[in-house]
N, C-alpha and C. Protein backbone atom coordinates (compact mmCIF):
# COMPACT_ATOMS: atom_id res chain seq x y z
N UNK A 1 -15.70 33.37 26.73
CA UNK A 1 -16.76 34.36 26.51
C UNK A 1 -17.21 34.30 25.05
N UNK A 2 -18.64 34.19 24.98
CA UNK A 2 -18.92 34.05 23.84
C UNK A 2 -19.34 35.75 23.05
N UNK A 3 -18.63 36.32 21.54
CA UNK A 3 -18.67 37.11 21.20
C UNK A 3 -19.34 37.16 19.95
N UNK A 4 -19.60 38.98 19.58
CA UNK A 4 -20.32 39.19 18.76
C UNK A 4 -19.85 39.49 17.32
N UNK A 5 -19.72 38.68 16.05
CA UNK A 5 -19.15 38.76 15.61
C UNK A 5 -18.94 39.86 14.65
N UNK A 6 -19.70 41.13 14.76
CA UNK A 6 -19.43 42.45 14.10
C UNK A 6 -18.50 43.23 14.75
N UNK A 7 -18.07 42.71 16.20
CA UNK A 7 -17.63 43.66 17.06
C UNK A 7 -16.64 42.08 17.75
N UNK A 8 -15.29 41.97 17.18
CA UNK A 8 -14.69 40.92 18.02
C UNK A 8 -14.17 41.07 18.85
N UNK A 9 -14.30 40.14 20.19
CA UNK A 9 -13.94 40.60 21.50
C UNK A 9 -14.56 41.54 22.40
N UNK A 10 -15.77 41.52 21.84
CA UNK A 10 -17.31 42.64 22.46
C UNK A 10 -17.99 41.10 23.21
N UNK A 11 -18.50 41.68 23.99
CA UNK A 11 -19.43 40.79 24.80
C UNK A 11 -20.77 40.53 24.34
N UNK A 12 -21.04 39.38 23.43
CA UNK A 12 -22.51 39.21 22.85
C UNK A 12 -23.58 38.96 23.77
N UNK A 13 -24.63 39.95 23.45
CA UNK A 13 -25.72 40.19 24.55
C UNK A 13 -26.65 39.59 23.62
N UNK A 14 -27.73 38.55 24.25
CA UNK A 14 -28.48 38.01 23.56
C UNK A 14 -29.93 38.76 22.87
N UNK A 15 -30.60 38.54 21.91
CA UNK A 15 -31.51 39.46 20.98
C UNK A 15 -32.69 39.02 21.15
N UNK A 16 -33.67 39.84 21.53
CA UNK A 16 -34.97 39.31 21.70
C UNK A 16 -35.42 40.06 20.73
N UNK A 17 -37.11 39.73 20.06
CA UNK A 17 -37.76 40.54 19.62
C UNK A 17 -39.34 39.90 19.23
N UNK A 18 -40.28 40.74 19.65
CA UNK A 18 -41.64 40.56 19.39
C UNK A 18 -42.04 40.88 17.89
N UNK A 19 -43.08 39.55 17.38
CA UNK A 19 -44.13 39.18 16.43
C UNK A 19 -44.95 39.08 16.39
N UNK A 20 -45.92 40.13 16.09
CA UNK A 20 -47.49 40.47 16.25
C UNK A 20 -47.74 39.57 15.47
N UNK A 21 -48.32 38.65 15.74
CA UNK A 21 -49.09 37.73 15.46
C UNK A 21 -48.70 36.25 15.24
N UNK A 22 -47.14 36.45 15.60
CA UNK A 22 -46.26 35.22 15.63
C UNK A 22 -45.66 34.87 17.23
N UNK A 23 -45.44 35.92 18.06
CA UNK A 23 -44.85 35.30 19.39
C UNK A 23 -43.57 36.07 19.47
N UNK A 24 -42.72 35.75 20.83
CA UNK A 24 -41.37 36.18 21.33
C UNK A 24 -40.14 35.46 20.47
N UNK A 25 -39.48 36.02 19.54
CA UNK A 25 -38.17 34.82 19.31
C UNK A 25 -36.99 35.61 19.72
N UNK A 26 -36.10 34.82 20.49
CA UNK A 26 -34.75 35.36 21.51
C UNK A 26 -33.74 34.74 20.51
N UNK A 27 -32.51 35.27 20.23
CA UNK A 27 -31.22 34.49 19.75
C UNK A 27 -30.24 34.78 20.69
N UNK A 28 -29.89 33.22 21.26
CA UNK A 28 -28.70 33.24 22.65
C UNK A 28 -27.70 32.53 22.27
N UNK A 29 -26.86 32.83 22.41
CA UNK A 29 -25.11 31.95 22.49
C UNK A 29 -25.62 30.39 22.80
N UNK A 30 -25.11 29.68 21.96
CA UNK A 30 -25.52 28.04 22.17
C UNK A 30 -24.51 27.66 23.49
N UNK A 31 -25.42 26.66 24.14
CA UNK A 31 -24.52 26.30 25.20
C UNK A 31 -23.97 25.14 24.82
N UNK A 32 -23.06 24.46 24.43
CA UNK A 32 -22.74 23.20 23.87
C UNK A 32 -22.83 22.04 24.63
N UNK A 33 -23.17 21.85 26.46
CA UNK A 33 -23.69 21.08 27.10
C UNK A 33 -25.32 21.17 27.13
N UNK A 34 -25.35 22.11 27.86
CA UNK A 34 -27.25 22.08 27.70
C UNK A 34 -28.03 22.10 26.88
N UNK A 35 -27.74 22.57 25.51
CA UNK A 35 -28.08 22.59 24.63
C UNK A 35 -28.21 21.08 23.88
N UNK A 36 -27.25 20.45 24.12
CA UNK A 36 -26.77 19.52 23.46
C UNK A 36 -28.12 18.48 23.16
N UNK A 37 -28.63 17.64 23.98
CA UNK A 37 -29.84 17.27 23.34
C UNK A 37 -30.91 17.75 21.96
N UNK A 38 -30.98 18.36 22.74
CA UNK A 38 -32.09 19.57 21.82
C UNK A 38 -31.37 19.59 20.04
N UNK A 39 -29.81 19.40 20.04
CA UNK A 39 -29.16 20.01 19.05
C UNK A 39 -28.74 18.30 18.02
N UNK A 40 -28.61 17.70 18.81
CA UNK A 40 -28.15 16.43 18.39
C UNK A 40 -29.45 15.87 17.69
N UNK A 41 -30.46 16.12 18.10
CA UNK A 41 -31.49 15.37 17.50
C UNK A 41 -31.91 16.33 16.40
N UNK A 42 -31.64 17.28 16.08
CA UNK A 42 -32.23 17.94 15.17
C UNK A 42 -30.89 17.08 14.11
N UNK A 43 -29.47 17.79 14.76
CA UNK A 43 -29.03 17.26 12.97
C UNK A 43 -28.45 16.00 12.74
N UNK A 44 -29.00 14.86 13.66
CA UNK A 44 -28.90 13.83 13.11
C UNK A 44 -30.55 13.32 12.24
N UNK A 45 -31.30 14.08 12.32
CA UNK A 45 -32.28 13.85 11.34
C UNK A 45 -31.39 13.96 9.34
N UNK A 46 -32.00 13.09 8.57
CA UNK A 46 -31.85 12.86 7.36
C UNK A 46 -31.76 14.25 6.42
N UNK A 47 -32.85 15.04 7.25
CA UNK A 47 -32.91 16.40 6.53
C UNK A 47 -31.79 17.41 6.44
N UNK A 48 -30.63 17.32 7.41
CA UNK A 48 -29.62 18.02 8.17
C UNK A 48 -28.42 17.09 7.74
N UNK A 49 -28.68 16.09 6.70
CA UNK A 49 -27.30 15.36 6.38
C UNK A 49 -26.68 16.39 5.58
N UNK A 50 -26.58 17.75 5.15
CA UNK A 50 -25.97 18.65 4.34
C UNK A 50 -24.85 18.98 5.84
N UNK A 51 -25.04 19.08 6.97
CA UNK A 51 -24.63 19.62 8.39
C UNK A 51 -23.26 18.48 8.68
N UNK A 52 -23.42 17.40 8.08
CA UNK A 52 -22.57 16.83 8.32
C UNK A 52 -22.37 16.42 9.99
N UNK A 53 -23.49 16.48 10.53
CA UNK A 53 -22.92 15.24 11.93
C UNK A 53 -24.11 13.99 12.21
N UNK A 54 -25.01 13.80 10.88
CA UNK A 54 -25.56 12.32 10.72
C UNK A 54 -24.70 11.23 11.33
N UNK A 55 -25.13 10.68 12.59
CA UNK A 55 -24.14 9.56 12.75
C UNK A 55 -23.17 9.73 14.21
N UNK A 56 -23.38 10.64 14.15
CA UNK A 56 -22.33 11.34 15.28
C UNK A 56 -23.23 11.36 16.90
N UNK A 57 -22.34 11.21 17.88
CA UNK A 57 -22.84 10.55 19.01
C UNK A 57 -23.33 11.67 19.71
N UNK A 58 -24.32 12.26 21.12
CA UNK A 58 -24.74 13.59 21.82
C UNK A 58 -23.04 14.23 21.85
N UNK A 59 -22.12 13.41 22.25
CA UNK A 59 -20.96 13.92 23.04
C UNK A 59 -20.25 14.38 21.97
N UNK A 60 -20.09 14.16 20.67
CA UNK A 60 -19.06 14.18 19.80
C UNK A 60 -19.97 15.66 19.48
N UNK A 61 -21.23 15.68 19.07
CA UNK A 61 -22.08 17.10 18.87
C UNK A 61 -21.38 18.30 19.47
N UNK A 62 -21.48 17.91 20.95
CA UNK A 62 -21.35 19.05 21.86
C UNK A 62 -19.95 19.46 21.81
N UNK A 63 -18.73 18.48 21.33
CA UNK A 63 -17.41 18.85 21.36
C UNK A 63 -17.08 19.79 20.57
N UNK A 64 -17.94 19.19 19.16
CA UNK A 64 -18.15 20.39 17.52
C UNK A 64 -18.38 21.90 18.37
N UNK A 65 -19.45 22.01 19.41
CA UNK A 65 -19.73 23.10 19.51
C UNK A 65 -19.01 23.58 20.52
N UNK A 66 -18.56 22.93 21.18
CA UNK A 66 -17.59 23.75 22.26
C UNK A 66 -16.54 23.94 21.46
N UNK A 67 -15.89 23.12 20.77
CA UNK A 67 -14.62 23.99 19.49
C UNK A 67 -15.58 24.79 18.96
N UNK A 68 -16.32 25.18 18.33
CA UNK A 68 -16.81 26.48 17.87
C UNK A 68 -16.81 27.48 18.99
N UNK A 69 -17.68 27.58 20.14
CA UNK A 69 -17.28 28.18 20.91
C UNK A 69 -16.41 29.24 21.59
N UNK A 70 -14.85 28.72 21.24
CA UNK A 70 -13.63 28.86 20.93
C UNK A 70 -13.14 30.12 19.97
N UNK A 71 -13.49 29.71 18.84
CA UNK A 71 -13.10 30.56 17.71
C UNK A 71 -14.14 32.10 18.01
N UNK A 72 -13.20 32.91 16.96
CA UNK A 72 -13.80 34.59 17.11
C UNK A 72 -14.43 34.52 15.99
N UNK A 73 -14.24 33.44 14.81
CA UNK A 73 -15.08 33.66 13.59
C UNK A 73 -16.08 32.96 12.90
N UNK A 74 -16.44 31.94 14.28
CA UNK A 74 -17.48 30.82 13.98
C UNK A 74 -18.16 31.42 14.84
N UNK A 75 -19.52 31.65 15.20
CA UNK A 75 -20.51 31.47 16.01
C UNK A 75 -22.11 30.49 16.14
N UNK A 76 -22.53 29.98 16.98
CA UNK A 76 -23.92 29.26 16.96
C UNK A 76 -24.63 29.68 18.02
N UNK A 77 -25.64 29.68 17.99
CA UNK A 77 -27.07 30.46 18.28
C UNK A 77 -28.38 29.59 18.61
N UNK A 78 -28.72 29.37 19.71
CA UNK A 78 -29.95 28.84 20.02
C UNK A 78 -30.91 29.66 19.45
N UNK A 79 -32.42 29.40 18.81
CA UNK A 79 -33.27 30.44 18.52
C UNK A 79 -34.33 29.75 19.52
N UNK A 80 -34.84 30.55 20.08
CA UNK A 80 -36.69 30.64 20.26
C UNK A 80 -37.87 30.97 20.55
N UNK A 81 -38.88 30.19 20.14
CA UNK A 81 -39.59 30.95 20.12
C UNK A 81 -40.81 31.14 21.12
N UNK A 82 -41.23 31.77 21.73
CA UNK A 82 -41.77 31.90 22.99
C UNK A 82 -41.63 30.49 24.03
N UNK A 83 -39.79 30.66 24.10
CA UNK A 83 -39.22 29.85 25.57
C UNK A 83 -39.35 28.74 24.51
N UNK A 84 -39.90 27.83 23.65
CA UNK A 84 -39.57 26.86 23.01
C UNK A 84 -38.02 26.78 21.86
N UNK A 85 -37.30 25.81 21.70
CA UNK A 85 -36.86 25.46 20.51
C UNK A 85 -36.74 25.82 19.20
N UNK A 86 -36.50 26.88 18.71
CA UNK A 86 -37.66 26.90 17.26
C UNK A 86 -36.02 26.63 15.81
N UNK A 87 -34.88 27.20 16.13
CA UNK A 87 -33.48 26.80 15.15
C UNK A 87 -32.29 26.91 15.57
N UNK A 88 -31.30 26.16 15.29
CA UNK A 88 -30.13 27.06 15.28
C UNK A 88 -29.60 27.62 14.32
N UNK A 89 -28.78 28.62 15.26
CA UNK A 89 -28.23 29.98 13.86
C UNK A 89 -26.86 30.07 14.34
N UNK A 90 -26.08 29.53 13.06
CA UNK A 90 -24.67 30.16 13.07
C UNK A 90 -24.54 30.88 12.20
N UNK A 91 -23.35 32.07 12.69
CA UNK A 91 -22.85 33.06 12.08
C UNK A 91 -21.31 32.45 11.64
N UNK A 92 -20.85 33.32 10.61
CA UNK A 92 -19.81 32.83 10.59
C UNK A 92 -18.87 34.31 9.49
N UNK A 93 -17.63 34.39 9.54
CA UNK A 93 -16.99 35.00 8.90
C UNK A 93 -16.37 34.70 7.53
N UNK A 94 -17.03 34.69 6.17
CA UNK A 94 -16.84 34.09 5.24
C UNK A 94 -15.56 33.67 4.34
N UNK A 95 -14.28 34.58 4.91
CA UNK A 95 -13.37 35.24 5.13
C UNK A 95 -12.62 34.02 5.19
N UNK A 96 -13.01 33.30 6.76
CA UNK A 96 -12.31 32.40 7.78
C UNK A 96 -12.99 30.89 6.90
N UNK A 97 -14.28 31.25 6.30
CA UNK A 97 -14.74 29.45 6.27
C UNK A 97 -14.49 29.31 4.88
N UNK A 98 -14.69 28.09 4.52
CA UNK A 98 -14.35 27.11 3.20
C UNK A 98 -15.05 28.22 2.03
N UNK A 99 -16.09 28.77 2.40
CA UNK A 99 -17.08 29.44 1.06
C UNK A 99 -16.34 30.76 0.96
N UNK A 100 -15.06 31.05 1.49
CA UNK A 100 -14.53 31.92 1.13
C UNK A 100 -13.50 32.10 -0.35
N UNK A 101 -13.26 30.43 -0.08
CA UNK A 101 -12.93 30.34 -1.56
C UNK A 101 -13.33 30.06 -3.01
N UNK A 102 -15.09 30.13 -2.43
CA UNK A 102 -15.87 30.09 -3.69
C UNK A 102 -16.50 31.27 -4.29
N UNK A 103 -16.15 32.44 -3.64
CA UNK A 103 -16.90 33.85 -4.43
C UNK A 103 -16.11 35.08 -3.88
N UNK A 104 -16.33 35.93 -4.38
CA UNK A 104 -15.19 37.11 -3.73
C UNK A 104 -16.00 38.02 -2.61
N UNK A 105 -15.80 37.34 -1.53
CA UNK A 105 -16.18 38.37 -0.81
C UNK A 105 -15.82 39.84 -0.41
N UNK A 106 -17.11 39.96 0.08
CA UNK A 106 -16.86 41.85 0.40
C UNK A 106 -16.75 41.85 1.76
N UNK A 107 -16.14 43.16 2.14
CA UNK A 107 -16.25 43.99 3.64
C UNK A 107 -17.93 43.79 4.01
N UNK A 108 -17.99 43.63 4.86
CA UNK A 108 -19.42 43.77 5.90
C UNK A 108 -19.87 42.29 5.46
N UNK A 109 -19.86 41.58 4.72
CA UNK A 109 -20.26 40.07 4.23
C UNK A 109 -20.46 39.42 5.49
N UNK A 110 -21.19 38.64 5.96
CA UNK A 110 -21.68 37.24 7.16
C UNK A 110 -22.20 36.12 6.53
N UNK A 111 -21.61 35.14 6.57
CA UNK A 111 -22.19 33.76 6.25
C UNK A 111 -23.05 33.61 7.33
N UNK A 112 -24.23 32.78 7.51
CA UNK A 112 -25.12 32.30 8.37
C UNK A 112 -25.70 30.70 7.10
N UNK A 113 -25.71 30.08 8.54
CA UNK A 113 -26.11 29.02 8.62
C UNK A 113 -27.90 28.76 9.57
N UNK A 114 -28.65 28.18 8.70
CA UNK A 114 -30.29 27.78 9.72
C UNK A 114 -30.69 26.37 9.76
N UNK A 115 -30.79 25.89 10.37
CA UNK A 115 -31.56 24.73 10.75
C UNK A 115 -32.62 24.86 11.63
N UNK A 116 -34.16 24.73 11.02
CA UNK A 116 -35.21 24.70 11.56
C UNK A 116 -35.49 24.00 12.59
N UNK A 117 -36.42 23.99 13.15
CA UNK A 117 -36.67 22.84 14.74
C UNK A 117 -37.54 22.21 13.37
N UNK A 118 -38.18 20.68 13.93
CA UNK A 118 -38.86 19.59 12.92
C UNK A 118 -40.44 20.47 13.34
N UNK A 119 -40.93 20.11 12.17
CA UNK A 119 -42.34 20.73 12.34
C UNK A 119 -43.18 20.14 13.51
N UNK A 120 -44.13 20.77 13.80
CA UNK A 120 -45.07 20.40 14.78
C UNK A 120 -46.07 18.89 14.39
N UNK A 121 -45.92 18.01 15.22
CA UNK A 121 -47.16 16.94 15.02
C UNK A 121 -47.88 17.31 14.37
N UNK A 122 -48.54 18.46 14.64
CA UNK A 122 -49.86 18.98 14.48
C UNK A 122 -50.23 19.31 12.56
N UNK A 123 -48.82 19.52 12.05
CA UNK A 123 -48.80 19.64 10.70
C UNK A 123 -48.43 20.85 9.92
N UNK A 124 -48.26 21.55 9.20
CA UNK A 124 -47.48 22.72 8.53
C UNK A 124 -47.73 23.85 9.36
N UNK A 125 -46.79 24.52 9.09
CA UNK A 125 -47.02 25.90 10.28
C UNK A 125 -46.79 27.33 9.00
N UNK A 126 -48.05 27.48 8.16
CA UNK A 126 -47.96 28.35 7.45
C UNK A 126 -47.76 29.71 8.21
N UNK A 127 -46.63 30.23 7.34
CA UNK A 127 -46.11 31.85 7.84
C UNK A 127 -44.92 31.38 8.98
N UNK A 128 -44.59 30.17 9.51
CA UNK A 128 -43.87 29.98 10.28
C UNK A 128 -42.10 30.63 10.20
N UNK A 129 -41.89 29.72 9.21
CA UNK A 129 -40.41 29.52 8.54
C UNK A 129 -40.12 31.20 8.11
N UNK A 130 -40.84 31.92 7.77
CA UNK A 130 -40.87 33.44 7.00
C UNK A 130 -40.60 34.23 7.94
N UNK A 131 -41.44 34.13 9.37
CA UNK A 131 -41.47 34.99 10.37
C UNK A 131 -40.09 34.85 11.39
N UNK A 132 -39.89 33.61 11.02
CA UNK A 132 -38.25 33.46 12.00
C UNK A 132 -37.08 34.37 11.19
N UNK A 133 -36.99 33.37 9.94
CA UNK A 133 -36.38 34.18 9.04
C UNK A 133 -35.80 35.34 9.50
N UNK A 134 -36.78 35.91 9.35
CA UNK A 134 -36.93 37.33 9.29
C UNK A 134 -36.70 38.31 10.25
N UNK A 135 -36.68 37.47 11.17
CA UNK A 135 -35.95 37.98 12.60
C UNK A 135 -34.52 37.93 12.21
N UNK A 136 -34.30 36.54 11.97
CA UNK A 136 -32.61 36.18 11.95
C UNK A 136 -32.10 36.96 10.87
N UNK A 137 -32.48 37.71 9.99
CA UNK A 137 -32.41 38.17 9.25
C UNK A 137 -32.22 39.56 9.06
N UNK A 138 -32.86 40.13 9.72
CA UNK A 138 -32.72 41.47 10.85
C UNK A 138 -31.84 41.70 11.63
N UNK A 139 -31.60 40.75 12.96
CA UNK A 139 -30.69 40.37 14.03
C UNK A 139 -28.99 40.91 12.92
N UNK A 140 -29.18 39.68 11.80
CA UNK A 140 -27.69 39.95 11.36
C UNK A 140 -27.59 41.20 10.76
N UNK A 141 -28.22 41.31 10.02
CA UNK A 141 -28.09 43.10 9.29
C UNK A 141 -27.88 44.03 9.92
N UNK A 142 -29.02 44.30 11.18
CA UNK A 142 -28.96 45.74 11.66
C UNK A 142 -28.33 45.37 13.03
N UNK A 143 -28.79 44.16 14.02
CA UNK A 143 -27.76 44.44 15.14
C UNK A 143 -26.75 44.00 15.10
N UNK A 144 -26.60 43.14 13.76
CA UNK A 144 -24.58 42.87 13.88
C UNK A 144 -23.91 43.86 12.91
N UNK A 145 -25.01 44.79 12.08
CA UNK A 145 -24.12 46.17 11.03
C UNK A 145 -23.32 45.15 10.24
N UNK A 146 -24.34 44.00 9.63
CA UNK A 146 -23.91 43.45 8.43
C UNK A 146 -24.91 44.10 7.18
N UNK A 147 -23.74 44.50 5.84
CA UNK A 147 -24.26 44.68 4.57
C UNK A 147 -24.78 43.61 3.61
N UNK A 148 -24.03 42.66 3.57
CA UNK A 148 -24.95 41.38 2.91
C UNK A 148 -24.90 39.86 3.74
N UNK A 149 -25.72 39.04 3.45
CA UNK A 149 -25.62 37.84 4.07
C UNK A 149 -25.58 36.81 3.13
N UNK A 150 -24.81 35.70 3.21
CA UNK A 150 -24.08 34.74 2.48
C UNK A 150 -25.00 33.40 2.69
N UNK A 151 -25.54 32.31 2.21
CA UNK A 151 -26.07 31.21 2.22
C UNK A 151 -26.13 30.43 1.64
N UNK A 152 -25.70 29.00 1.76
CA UNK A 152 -24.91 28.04 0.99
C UNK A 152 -25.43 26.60 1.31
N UNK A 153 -26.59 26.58 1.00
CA UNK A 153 -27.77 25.25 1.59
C UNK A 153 -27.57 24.33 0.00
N UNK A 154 -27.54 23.16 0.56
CA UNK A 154 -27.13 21.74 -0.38
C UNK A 154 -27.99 22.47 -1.41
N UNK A 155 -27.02 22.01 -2.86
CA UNK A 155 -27.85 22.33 -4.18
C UNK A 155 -28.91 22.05 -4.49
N UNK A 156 -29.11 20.21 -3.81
CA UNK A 156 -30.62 19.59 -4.02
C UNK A 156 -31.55 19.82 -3.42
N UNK A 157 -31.70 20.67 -2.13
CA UNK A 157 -32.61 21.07 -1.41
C UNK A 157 -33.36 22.58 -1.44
N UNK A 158 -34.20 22.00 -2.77
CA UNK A 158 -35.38 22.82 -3.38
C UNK A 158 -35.81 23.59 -2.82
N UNK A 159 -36.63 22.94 -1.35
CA UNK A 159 -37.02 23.70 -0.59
C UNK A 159 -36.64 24.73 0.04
N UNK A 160 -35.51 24.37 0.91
CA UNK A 160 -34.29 25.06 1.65
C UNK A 160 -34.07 26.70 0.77
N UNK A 161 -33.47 26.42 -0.86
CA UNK A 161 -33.51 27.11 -1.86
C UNK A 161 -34.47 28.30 -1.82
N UNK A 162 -35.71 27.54 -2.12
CA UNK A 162 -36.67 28.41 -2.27
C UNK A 162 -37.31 29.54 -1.12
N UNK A 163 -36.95 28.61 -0.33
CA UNK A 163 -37.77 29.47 0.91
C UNK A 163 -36.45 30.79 1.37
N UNK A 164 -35.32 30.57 0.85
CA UNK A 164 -34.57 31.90 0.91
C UNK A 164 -34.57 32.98 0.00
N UNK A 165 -35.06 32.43 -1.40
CA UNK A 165 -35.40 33.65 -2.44
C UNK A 165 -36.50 33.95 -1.83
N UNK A 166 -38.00 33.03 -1.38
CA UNK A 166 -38.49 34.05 -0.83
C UNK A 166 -38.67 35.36 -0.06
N UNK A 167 -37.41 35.03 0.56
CA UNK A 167 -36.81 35.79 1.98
C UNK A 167 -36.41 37.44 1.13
N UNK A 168 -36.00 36.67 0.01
CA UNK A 168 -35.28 38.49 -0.62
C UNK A 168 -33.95 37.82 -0.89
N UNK A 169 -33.38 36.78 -0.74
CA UNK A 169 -32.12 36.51 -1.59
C UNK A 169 -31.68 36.48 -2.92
N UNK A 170 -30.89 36.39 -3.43
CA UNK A 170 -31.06 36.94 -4.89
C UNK A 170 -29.73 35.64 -5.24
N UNK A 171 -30.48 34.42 -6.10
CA UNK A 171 -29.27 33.35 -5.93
C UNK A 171 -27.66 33.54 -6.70
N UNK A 172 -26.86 33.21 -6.29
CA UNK A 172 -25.42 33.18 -7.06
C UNK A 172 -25.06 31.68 -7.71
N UNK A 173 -23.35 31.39 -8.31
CA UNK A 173 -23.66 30.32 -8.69
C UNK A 173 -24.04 29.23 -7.42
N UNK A 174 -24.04 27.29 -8.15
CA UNK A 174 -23.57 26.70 -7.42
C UNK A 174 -21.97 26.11 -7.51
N UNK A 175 -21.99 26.09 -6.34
CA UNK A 175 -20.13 25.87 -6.48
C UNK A 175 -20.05 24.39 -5.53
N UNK A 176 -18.90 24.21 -5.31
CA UNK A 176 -18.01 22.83 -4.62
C UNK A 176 -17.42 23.57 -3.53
N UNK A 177 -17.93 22.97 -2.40
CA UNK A 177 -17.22 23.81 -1.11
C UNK A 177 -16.12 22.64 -0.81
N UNK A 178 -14.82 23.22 -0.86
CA UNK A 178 -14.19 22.30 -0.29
C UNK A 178 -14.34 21.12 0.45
N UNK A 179 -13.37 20.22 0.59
CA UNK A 179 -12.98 19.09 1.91
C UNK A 179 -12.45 20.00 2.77
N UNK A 180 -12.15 19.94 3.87
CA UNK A 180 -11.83 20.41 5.47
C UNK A 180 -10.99 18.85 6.40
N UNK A 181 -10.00 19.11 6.06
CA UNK A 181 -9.80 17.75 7.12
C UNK A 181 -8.21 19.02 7.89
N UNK A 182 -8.95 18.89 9.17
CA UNK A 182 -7.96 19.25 10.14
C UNK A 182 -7.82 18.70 11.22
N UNK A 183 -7.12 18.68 12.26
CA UNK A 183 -7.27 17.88 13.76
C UNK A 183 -8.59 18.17 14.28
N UNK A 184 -9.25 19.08 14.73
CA UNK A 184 -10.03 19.59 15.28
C UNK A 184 -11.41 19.48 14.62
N UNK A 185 -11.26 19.25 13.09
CA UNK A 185 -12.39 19.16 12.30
C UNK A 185 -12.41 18.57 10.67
N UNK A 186 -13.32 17.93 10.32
CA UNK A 186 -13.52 17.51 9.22
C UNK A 186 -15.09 17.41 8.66
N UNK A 187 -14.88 17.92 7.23
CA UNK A 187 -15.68 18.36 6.62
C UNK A 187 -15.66 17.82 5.31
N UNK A 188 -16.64 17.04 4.75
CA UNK A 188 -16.35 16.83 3.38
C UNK A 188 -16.74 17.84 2.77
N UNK A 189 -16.50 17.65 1.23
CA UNK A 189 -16.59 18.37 -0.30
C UNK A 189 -18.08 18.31 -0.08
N UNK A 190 -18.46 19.68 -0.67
CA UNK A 190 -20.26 19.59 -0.49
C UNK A 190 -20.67 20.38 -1.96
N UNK A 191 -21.43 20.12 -2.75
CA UNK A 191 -22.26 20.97 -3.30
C UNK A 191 -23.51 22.14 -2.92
N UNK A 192 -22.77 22.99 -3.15
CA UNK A 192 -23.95 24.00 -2.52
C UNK A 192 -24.62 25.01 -3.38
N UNK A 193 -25.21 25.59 -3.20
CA UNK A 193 -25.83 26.84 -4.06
C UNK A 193 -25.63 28.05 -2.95
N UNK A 194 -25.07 28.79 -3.62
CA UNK A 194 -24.54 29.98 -2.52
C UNK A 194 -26.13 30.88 -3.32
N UNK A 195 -26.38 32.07 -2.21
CA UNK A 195 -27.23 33.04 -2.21
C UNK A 195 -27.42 34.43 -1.48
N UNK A 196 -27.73 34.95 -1.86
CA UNK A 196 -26.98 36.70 -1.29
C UNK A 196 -28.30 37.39 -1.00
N UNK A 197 -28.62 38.41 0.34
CA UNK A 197 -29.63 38.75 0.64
C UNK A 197 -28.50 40.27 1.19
N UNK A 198 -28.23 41.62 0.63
CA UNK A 198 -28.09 42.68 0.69
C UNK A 198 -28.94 43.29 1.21
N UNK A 199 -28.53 44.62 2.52
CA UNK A 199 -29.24 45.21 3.19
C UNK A 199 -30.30 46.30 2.83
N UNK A 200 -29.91 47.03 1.51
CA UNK A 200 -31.11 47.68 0.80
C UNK A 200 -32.07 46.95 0.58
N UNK A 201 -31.82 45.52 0.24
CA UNK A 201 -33.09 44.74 -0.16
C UNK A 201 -33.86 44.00 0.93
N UNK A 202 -33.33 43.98 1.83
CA UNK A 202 -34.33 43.85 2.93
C UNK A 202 -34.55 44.39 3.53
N UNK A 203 -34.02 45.78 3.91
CA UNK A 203 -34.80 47.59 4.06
C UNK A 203 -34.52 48.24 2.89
N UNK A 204 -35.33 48.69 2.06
CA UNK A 204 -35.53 49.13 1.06
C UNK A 204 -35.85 50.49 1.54
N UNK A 205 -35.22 51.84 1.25
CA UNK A 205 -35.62 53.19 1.85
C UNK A 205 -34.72 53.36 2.84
């Protein structure tokens, strides 16, 4: 059973919510078979080599996520957006993962992880990236009764960077996230830039 991670061992009910002028975006429990296409091709793209499974086969993907699956303090998240594709979103307990030993976390703290779907043929999707956001962003604050959110996107990726201060993050240092080598999983040493988005500041009042 896949759970909610404000409430462990609660039954996670999936989150819909309407965007006047953007569309339906739903966040559902990733399925680590069906999903699996859809998921493999996003992070074996060049852009997603911070994700660490560049290289890695559909089947070896889906195993990552069925061991996530598993755990009470990892979670991943299909997003989308009217019935399409649009990211995935993991949650995670900062507590339990590697970036716990790079800053002092607090009570109510959630790491989250985003990976965008690849842009449209068609060419930039201004207001796109802001309006998801901002759901996922919501979703964790108010329906998981998280106080701040944690984000730790490769140091060199400007973009990535930027488009979260836009969001209302407020950056911290960059640090060295550990190596991870366990049976079940391995992770190299990453440079990241951690960044903090607190719930007054994205409801203000």
């Amino acid at each position: 059973m896949t759970t909610d991670p404000h409430e462990p061992g609660e039954p996670y009910e999936p989150y819909e919510r309407h965007v006047d002028g953007f569309g339906t975006v739903r966040i559902r429990p990733l399925d680590p078979a069906a999903d699996a296409d859809v998921v493999h091709a996003w992070v074996s793209e060049e852009r997603a080599a911070f994700w660490g499974m560049n290289g890695l086969t559909r089947d070896q993907v889906a195993e990552i996520y069925a061991h996530m699956a598993g755990l009470d303090t990892h979670h991943a998240h299909l997003v989308t957006k009217d019935g399409a594709p649009a990211a995935l979103f993991q949650t995670y307990e900062p507590a339990a993962d590697r970036v716990g030993e790079c800053y002092d976390v607090r009570p109510g703290d959630l790491g989250v992880h985003v990976l965008l779907a690849p842009a449209d043929p068609g060419g930039p999707r201004p207001g796109w990236s802001h309006a998801l956001l901002s759901v996922l962003t919501t979703y964790a604050l108010t329906a998981l009764g998280r106080r701040r959110l944690v984000v730790d996107p490769d140091v060199r990726n400007a973009k990535a960077i930027a488009r979260f201060l836009r969001q209302g993050f407020v950056p911290g240092p960059a640090v060295v996230l550990p190596e991870v080598d366990l049976p079940d999983v391995y992770l190299p040493e990453k440079h990241a830039q951690l960044a903090f988005l607190e719930r007054p500041v994205a409801f203000p009042g």
